[in-house]
PDB file of N, CA and C in Angstrom:
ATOM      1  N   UNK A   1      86.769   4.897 117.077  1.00  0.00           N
ATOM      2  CA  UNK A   1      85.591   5.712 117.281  1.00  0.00           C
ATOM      3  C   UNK A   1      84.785   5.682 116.001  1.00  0.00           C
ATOM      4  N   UNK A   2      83.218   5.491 116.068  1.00  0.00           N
ATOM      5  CA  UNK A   2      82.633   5.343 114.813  1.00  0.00           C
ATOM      6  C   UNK A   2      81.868   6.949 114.700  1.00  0.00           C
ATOM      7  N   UNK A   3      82.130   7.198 113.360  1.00  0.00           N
ATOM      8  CA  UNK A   3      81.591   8.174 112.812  1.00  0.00           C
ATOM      9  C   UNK A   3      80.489   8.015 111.814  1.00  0.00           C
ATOM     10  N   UNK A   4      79.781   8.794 111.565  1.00  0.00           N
ATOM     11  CA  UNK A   4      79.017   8.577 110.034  1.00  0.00           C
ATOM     12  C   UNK A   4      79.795   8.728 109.056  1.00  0.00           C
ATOM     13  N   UNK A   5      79.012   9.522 107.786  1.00  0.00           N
ATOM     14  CA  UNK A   5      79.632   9.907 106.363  1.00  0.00           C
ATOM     15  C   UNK A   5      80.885  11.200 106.891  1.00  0.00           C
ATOM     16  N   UNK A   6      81.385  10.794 106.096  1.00  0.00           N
ATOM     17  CA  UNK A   6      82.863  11.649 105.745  1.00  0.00           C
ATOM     18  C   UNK A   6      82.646  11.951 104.750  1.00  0.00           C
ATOM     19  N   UNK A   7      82.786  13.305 103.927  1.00  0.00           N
ATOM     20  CA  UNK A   7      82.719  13.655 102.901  1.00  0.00           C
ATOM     21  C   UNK A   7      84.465  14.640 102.859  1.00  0.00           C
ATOM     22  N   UNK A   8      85.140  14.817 103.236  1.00  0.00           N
ATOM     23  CA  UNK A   8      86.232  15.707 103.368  1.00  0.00           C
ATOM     24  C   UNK A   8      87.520  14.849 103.702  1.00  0.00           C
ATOM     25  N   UNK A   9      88.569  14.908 102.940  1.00  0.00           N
ATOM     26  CA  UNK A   9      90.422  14.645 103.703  1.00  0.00           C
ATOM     27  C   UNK A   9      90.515  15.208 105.217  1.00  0.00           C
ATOM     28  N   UNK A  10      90.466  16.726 105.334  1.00  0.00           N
ATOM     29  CA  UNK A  10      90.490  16.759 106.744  1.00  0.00           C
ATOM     30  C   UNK A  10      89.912  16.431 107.669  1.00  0.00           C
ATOM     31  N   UNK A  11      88.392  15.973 107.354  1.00  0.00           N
ATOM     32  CA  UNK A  11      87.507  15.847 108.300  1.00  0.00           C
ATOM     33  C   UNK A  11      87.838  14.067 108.312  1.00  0.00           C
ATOM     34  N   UNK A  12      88.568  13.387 107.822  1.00  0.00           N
ATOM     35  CA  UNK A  12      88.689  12.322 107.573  1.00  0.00           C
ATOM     36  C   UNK A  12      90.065  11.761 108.621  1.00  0.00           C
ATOM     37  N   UNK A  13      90.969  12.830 108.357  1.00  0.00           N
ATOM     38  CA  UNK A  13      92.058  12.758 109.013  1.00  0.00           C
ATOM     39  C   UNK A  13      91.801  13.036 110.604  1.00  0.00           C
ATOM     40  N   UNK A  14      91.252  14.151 110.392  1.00  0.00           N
ATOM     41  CA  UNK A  14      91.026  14.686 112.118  1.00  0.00           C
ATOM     42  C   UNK A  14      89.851  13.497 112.988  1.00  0.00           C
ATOM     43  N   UNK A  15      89.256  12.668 112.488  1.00  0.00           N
ATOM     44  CA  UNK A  15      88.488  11.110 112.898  1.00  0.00           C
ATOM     45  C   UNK A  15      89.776  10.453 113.274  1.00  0.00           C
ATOM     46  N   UNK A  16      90.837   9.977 112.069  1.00  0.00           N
ATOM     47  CA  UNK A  16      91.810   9.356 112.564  1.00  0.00           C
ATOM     48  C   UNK A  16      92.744   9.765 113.139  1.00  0.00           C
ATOM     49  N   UNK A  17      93.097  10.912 113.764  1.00  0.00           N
ATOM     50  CA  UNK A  17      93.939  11.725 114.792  1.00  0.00           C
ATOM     51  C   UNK A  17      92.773  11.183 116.254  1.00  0.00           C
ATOM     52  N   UNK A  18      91.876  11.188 116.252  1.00  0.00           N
ATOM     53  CA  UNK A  18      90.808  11.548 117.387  1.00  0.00           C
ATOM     54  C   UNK A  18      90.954   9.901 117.753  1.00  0.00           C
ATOM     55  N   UNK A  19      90.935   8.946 116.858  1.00  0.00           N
ATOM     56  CA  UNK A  19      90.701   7.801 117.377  1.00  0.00           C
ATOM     57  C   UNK A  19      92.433   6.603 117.847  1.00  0.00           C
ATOM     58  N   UNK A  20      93.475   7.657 117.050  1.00  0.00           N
ATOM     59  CA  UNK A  20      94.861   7.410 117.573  1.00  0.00           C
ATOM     60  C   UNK A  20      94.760   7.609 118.728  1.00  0.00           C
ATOM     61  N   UNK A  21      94.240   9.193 119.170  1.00  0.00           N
ATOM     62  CA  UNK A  21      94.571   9.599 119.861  1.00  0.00           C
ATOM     63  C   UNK A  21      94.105   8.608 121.404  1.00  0.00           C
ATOM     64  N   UNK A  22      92.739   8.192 121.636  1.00  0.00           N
ATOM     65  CA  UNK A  22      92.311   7.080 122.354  1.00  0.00           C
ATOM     66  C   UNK A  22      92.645   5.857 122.149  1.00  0.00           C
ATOM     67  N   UNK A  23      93.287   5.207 121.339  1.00  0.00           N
ATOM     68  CA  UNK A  23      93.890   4.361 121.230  1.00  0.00           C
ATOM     69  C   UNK A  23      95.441   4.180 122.002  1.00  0.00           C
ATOM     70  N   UNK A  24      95.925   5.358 121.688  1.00  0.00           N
ATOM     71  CA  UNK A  24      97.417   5.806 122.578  1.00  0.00           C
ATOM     72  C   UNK A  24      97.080   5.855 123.927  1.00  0.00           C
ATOM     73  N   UNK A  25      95.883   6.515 124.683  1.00  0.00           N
ATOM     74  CA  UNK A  25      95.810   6.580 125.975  1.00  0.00           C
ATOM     75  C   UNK A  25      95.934   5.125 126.494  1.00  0.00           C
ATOM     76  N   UNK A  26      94.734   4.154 125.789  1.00  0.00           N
ATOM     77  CA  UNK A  26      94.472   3.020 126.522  1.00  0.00           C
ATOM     78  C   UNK A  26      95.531   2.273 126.552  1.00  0.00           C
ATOM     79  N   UNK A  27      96.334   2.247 125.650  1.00  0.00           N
ATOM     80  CA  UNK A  27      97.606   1.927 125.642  1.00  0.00           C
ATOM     81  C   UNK A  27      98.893   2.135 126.762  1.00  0.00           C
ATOM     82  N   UNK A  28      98.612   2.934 126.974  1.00  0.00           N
ATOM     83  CA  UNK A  28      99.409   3.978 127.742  1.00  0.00           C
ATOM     84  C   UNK A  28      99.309   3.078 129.381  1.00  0.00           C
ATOM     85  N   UNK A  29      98.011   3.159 129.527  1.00  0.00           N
ATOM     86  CA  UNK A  29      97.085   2.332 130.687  1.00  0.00           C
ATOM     87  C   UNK A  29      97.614   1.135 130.679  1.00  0.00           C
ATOM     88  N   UNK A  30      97.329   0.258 129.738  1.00  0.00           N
ATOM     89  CA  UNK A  30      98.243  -1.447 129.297  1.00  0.00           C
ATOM     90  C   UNK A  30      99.637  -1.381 129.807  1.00  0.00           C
ATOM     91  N   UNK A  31     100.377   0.043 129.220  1.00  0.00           N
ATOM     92  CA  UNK A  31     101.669   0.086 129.756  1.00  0.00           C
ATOM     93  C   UNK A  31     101.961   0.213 131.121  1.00  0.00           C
ATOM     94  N   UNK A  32     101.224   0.963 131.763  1.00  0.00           N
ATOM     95  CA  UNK A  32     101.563   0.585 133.290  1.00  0.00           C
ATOM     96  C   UNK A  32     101.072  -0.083 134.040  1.00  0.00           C
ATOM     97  N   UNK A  33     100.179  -0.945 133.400  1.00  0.00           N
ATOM     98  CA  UNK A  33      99.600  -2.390 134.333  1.00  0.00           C
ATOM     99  C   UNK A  33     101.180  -3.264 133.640  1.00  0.00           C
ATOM    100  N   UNK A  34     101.334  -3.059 132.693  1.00  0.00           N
ATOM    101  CA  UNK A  34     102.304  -4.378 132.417  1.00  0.00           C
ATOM    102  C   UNK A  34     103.709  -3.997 133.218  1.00  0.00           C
ATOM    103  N   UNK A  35     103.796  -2.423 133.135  1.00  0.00           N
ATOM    104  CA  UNK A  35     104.636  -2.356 134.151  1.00  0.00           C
ATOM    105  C   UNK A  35     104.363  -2.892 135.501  1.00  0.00           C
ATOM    106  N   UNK A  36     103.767  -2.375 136.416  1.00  0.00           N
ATOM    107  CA  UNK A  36     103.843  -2.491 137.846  1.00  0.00           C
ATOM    108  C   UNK A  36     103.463  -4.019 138.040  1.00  0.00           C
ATOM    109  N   UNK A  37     103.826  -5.141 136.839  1.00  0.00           N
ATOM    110  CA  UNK A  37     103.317  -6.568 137.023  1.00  0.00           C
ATOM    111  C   UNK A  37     105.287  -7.144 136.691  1.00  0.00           C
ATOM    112  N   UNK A  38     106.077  -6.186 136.008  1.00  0.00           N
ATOM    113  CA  UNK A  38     107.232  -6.784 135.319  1.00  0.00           C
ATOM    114  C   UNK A  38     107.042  -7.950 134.595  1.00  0.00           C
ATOM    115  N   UNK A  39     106.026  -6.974 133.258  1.00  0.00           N
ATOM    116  CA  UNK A  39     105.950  -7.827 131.985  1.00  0.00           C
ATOM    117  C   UNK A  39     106.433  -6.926 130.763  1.00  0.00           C
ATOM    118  N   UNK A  40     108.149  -7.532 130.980  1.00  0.00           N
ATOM    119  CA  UNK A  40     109.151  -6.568 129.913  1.00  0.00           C
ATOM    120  C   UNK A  40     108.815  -6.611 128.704  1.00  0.00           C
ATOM    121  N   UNK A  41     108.513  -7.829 128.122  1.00  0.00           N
ATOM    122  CA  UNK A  41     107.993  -8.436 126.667  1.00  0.00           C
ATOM    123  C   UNK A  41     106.817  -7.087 126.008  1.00  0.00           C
ATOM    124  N   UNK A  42     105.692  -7.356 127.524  1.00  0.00           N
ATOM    125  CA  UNK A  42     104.548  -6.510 126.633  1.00  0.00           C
ATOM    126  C   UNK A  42     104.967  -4.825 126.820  1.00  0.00           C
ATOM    127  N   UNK A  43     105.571  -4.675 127.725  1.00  0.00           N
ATOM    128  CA  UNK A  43     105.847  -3.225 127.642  1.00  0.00           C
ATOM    129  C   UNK A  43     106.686  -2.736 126.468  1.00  0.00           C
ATOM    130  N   UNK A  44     108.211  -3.666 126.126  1.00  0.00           N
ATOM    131  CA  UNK A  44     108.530  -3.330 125.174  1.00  0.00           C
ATOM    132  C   UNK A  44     108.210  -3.153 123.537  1.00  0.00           C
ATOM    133  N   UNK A  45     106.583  -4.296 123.673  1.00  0.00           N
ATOM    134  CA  UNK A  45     105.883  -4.383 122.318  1.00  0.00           C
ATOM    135  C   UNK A  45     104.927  -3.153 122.395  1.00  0.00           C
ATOM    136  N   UNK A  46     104.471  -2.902 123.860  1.00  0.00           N
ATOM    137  CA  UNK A  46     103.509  -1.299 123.872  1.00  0.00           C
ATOM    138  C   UNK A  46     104.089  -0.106 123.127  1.00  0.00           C
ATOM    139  N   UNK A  47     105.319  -0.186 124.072  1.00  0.00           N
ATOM    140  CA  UNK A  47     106.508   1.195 123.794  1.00  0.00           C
ATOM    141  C   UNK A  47     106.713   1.373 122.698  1.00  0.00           C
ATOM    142  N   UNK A  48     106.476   0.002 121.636  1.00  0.00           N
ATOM    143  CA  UNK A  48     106.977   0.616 120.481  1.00  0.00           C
ATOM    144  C   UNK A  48     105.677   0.625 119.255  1.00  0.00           C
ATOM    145  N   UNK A  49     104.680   0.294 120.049  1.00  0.00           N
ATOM    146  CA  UNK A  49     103.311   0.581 119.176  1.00  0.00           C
ATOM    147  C   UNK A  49     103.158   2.012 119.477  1.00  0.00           C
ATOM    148  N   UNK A  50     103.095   2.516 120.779  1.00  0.00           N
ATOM    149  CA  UNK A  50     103.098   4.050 121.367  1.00  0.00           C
ATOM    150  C   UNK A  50     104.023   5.390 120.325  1.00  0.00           C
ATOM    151  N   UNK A  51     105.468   5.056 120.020  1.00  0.00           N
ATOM    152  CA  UNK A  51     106.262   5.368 119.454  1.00  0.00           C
ATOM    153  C   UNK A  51     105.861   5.402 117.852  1.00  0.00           C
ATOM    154  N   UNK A  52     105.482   4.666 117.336  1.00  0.00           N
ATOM    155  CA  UNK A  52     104.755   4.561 115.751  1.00  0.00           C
ATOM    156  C   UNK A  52     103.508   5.535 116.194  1.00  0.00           C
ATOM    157  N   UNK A  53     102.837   5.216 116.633  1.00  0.00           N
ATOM    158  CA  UNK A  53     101.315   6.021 116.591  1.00  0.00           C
ATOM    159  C   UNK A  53     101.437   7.261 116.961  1.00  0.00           C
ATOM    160  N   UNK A  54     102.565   7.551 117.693  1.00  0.00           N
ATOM    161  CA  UNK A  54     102.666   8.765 118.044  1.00  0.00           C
ATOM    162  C   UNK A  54     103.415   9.651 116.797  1.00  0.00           C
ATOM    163  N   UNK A  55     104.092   8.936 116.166  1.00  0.00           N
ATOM    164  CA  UNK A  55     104.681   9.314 115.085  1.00  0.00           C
ATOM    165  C   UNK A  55     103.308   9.876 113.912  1.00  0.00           C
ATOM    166  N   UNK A  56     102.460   8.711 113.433  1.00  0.00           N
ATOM    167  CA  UNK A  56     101.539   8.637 113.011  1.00  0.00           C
ATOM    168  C   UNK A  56     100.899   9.954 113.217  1.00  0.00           C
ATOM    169  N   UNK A  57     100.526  10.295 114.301  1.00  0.00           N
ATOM    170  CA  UNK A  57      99.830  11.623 114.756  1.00  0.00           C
ATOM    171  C   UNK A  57     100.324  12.867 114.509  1.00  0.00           C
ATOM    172  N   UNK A  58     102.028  13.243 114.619  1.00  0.00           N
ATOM    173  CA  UNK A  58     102.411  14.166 114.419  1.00  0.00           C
ATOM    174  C   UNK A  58     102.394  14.371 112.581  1.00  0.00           C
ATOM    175  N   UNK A  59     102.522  13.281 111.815  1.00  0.00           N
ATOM    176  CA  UNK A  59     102.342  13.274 110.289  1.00  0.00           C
ATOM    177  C   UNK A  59     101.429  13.656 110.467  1.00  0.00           C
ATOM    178  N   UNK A  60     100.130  13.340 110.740  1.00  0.00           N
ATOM    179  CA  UNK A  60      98.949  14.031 110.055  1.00  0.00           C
ATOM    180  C   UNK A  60      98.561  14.739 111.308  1.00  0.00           C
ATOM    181  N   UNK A  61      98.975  15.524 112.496  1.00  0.00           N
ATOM    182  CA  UNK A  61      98.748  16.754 111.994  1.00  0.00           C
ATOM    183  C   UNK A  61      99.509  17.936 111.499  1.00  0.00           C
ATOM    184  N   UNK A  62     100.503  17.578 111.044  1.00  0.00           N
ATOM    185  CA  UNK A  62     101.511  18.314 110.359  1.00  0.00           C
ATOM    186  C   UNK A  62     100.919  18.293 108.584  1.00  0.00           C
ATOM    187  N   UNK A  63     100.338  17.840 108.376  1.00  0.00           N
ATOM    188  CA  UNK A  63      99.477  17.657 106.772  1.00  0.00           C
ATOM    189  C   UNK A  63      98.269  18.632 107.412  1.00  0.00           C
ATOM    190  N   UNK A  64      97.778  18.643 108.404  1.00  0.00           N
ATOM    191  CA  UNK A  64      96.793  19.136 108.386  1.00  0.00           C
ATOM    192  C   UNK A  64      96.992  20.706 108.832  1.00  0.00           C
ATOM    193  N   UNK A  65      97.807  21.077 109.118  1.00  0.00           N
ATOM    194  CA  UNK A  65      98.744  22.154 109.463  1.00  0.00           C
ATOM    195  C   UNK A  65      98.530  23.667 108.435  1.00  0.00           C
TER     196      UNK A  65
END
């Protein structure tokens, strides 16, 4: 997601929470087309991009906390 100027950490972080966060959905979407096709390869490379980013998200908003 494009933003303008950032002048702030939180306001910086909460851009990159906002744009994980749509990034994880569409993902999410990829994952069940690759499911309902039985494409194990890409689901298991989704599942574990999903799993990091989701990780990713709870760090910062636990910093932002």
């Amino acid at each position: 997601k494009e933003t303008g100027v950032v002048t702030g950490t939180d306001e910086a972080i909460k851009n990159i929470l906002d744009t994980l966060k749509l990034l994880i959905a569409s993902e999410r979407e990829l994952l069940a087309l690759a499911s309902e096709i039985d494409d194990e390869v890409t689901v298991a490379l989704l599942s574990d991009y999903i799993s990091g980013q989701e990780k990713e998200v709870w760090m910062l908003t636990s910093f932002l906390s």
